[in-house]
Protein backbone atom coordinates (compact mmCIF):
# COMPACT_ATOMS: atom_id res chain seq x y z
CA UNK A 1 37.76 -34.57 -53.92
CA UNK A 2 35.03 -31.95 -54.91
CA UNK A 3 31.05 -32.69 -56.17
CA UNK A 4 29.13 -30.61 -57.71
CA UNK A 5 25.37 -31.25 -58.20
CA UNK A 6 23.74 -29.22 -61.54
CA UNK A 7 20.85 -28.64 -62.16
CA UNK A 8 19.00 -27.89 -58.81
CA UNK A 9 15.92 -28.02 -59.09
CA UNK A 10 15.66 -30.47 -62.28
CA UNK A 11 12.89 -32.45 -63.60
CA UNK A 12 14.70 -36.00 -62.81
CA UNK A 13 17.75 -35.44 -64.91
CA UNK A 14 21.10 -34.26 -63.38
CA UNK A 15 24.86 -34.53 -63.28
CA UNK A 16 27.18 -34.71 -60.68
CA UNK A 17 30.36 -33.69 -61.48
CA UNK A 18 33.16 -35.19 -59.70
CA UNK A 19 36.82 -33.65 -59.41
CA UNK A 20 39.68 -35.76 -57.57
CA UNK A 21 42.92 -35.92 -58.36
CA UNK A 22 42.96 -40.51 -58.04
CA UNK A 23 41.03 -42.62 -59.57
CA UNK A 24 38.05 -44.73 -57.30
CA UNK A 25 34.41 -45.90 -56.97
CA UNK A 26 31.76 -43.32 -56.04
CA UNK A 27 29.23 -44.66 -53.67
CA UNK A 28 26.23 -42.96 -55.06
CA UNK A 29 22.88 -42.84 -52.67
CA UNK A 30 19.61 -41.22 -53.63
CA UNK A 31 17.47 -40.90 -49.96
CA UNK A 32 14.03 -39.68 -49.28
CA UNK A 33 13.79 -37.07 -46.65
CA UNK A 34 12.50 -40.39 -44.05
CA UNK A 35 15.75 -42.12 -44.63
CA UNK A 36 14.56 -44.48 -47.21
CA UNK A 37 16.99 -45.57 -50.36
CA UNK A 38 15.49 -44.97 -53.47
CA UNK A 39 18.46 -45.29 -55.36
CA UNK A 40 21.82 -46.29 -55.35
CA UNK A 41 24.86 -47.09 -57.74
CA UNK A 42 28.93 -47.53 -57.75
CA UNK A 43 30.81 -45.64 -60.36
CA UNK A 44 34.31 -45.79 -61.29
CA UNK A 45 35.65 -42.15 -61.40
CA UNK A 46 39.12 -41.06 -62.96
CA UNK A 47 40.72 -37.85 -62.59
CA UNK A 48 37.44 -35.25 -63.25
CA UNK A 49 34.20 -36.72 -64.81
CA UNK A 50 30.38 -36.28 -64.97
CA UNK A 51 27.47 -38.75 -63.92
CA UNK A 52 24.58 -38.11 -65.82
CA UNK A 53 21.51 -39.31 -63.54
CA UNK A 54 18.36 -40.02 -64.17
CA UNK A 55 15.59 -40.07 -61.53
CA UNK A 56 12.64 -39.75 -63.92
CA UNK A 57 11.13 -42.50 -62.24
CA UNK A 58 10.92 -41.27 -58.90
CA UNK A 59 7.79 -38.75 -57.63
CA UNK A 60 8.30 -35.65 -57.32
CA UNK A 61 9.73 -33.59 -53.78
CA UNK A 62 12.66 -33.26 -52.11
CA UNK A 63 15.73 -36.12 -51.98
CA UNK A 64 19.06 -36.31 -50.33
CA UNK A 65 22.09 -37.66 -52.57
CA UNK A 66 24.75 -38.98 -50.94
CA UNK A 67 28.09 -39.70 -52.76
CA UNK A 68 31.17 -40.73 -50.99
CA UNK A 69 34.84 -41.38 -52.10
CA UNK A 70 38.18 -42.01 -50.92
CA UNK A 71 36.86 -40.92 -47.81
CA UNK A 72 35.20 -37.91 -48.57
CA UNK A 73 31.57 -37.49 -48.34
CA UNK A 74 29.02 -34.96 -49.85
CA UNK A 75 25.49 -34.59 -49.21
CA UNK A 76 23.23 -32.23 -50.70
CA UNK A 77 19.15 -31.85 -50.52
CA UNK A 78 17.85 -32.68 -54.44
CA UNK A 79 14.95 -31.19 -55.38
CA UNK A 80 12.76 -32.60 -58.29
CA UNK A 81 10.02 -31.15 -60.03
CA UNK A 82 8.64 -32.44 -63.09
């Protein structure tokens, strides 16, 4: 399983792209930097596909996302300025 998080910086809207070779659920987690969810979804993933995101609601600064499948995990710092 590979992510991919594009763009980086963004203004609230993103995509992460997801490549695995099964089908599953993405746990999907959106953290401030003090730990605190302010976000989270499931998606069902086949094969390769792209979330679209949209964090327009949230302030502006810097965010961890979290996604996790099949075992794998990726984090990455998010940074959004609108």
């Amino acid at each position: 399983v590979s992510f991919n998080v594009y763009p980086n910086p963004n203004k609230g809207f993103f995509s992460l792209d997801v490549n695995t070779t099964l089908s599953g659920t993405v746990k999907i987690t959106i953290t401030d930097l003090m730990g605190r969810t302010v976000w989270s979804q499931n998606e069902n993933v086949s094969i390769s596909d792209n979330i679209p995101m949209n964090l327009s609601f949230v302030s502006d600064g810097q965010y961890i996302l979290k996604a996790e499948m099949n075992g794998h995990l990726f984090v990455r710092r998010l940074m959004l300025a609108k």
